[in-house]
N, C-alpha and C. Protein backbone atom coordinates (compact mmCIF):
# COMPACT_ATOMS: atom_id res chain seq x y z
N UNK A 1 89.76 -69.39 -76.60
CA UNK A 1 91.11 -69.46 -76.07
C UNK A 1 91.08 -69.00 -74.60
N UNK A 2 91.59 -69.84 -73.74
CA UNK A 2 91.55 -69.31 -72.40
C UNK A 2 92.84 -68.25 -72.08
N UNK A 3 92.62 -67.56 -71.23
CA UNK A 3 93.46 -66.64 -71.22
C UNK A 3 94.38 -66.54 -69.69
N UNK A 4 96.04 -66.35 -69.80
CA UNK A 4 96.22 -66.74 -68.33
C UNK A 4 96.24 -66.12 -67.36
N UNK A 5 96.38 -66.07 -66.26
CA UNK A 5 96.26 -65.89 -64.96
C UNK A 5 97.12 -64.61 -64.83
N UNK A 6 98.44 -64.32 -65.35
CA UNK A 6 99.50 -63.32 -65.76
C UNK A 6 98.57 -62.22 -66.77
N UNK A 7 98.08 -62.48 -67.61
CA UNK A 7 97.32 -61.77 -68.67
C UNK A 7 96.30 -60.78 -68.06
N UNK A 8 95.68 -61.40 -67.22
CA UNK A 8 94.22 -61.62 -66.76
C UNK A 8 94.65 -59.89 -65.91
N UNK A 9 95.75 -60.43 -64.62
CA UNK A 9 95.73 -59.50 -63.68
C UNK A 9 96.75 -58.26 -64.75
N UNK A 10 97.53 -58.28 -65.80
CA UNK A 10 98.12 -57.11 -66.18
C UNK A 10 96.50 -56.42 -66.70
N UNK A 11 96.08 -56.44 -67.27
CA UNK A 11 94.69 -55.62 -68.19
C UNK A 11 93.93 -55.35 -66.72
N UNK A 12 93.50 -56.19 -65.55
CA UNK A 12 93.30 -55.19 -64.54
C UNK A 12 93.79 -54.34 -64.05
N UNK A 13 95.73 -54.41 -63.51
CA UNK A 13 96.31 -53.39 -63.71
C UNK A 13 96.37 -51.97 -64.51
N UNK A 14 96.34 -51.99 -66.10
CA UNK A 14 95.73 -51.21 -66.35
C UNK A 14 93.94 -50.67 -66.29
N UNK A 15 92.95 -51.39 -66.30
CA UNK A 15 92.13 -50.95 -66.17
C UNK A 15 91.99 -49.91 -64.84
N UNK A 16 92.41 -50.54 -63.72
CA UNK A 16 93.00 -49.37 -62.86
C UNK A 16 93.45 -48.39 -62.78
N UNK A 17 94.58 -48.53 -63.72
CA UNK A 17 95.26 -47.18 -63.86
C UNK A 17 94.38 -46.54 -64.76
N UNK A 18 93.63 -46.59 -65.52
CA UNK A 18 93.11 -45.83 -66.68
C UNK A 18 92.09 -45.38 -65.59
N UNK A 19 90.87 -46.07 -64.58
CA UNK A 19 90.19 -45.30 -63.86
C UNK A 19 90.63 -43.95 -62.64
N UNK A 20 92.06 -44.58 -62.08
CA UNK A 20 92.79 -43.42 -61.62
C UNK A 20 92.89 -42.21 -62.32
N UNK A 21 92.98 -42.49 -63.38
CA UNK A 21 93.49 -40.75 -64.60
C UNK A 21 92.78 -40.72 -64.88
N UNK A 22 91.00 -40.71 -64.85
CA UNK A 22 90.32 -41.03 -66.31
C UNK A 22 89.57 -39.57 -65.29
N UNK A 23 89.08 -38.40 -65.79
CA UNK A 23 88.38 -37.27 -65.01
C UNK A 23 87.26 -37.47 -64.84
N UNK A 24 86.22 -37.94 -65.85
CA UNK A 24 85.36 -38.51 -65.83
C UNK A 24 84.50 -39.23 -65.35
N UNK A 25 83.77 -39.45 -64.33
CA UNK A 25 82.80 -39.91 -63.40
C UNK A 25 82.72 -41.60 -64.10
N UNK A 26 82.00 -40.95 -65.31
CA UNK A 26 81.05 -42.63 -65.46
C UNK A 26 82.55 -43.36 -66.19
N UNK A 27 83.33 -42.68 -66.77
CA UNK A 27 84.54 -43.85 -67.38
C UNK A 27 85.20 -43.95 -65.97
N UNK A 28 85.32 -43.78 -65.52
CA UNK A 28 85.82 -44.18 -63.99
C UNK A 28 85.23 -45.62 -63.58
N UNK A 29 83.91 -45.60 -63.93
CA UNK A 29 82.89 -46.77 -63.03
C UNK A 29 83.05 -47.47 -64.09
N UNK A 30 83.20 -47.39 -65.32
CA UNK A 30 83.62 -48.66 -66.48
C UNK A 30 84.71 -49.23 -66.39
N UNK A 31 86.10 -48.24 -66.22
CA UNK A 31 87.30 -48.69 -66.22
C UNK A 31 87.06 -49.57 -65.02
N UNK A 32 86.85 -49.10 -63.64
CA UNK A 32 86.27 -50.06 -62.49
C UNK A 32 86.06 -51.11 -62.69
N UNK A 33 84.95 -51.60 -63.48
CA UNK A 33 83.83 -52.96 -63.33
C UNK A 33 84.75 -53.37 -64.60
N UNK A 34 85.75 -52.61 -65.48
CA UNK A 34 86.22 -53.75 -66.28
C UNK A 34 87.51 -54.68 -65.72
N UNK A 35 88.22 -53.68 -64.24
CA UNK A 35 89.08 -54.10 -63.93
C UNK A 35 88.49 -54.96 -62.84
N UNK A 36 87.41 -55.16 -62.23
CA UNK A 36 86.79 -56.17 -61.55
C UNK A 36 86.34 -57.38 -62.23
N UNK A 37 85.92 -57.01 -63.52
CA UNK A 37 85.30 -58.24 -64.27
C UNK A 37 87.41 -59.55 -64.77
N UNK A 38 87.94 -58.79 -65.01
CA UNK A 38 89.66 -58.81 -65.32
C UNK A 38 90.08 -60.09 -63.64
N UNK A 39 89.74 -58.98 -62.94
CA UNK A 39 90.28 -59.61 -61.47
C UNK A 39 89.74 -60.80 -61.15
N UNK A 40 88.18 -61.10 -61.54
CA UNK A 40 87.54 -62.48 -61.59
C UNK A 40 87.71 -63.47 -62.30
N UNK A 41 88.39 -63.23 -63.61
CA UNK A 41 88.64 -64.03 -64.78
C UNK A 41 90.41 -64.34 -64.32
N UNK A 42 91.05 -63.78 -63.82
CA UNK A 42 92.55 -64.01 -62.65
C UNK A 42 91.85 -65.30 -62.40
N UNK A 43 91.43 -64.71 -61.19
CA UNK A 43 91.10 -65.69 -59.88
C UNK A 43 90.66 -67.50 -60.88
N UNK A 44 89.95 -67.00 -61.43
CA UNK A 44 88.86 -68.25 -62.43
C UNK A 44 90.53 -68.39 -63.05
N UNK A 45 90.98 -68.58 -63.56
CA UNK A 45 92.12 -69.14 -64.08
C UNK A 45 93.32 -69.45 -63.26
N UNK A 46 93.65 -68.88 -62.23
CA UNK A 46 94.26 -69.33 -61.18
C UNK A 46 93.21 -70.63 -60.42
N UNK A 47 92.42 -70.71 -60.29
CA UNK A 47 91.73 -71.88 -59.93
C UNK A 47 91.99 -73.03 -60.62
N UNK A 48 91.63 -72.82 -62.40
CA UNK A 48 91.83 -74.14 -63.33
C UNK A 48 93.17 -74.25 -63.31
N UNK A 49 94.50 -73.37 -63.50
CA UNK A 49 95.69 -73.68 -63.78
C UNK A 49 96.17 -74.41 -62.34
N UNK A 50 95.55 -74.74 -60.96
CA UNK A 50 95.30 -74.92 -60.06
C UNK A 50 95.27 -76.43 -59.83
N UNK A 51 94.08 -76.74 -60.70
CA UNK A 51 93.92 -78.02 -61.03
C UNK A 51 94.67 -78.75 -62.38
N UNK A 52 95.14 -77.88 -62.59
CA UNK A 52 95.88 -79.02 -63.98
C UNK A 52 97.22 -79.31 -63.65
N UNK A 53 97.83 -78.76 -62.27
CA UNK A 53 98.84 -78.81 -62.13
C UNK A 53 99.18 -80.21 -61.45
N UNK A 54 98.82 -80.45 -61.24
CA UNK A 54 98.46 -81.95 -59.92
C UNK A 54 98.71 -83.01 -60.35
N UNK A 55 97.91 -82.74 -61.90
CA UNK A 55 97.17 -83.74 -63.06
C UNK A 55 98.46 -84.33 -64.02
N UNK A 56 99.15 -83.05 -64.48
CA UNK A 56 100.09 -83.11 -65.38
C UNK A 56 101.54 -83.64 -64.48
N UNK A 57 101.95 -83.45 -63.29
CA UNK A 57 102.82 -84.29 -62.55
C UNK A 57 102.41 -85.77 -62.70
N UNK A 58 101.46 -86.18 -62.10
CA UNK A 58 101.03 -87.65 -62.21
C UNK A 58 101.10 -88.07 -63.74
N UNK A 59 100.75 -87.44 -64.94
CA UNK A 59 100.96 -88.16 -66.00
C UNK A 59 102.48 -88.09 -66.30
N UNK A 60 103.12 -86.95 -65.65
CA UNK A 60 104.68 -86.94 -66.14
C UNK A 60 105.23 -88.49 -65.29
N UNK A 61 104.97 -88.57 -63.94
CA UNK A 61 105.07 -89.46 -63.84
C UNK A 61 104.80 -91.08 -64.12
N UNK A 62 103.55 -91.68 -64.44
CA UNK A 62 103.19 -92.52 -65.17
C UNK A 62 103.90 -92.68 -66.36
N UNK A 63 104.15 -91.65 -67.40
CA UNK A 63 105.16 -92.21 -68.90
C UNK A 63 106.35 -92.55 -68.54
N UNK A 64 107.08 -91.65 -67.32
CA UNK A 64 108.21 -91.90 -66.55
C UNK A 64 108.47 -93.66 -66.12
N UNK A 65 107.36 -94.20 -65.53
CA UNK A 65 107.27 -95.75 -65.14
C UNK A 65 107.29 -96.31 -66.58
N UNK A 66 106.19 -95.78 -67.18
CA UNK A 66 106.48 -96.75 -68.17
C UNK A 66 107.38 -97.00 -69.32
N UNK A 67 108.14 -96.02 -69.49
CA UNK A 67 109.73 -96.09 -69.82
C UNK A 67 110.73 -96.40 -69.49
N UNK A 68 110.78 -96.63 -68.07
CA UNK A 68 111.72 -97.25 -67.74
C UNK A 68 111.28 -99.08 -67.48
N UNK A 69 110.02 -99.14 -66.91
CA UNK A 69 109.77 -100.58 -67.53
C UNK A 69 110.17 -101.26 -68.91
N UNK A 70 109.42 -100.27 -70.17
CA UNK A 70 110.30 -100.62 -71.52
C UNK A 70 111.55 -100.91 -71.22
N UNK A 71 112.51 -99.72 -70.63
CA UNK A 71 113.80 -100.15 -70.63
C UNK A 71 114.08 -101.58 -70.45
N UNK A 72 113.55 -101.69 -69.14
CA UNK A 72 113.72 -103.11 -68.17
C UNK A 72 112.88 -104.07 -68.95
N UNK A 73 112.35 -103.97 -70.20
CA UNK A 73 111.49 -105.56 -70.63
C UNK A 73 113.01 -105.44 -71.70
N UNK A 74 113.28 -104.36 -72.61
CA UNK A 74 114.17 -103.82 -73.94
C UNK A 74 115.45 -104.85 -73.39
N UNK A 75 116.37 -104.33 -72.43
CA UNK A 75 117.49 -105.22 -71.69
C UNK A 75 117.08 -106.58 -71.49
N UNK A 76 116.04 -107.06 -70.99
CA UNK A 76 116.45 -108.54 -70.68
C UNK A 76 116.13 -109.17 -71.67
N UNK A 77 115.42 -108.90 -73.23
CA UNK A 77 115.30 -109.72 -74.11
C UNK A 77 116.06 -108.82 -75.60
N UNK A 78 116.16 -110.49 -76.48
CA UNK A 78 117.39 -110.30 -77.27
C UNK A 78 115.97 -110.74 -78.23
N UNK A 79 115.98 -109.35 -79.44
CA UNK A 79 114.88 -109.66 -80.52
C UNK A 79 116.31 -110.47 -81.67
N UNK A 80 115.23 -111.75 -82.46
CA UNK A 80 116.05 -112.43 -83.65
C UNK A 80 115.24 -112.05 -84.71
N UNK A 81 115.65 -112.48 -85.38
CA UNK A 81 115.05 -111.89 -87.17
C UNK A 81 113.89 -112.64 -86.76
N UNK A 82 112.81 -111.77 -88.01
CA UNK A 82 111.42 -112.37 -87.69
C UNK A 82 110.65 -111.68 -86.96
N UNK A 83 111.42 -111.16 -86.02
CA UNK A 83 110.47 -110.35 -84.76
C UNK A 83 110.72 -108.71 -85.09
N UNK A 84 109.33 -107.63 -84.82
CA UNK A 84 109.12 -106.92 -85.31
C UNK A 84 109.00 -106.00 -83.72
């Protein structure tokens, strides 16, 4: 499951805060590198959600044409029995 971009940077947020309070030397340098490893997996998902955005306009658009073409074939012809 990919995880999003909102997700990503709150758990660095805390990982931060937990190295701020944490007294401890080496949980300091964990909370650290987990809120760095957090901040990269952001960025990496702000990149893909990046690219899908572009993608998913153009297909909104394309079903958009081709619905209203339907419309425009639907109006100018009259179906009679027989036709499916």
């Amino acid at each position: 499951m990919r995880m999003s971009a909102t997700f990503c940077r709150e758990q660095e947020a805390l990982q931060r805060a937990k190295a701020l309070s944490e007294p401890l030397e080496n949980r300091r340098g964990i909370a650290m590198a987990a809120a760095k490893a957090w901040e990269a997996e952001a960025i990496s998902a702000e990149k893909r959600d990046a690219k899908l955005t572009p993608l998913d306009k153009l297909d909104t658009a394309i079903v958009l044409q081709f619905a209203l073409e339907a419309d425009e074939v639907g109006e100018g012809q009259h179906i009679g029995p027989g036709h499916v």
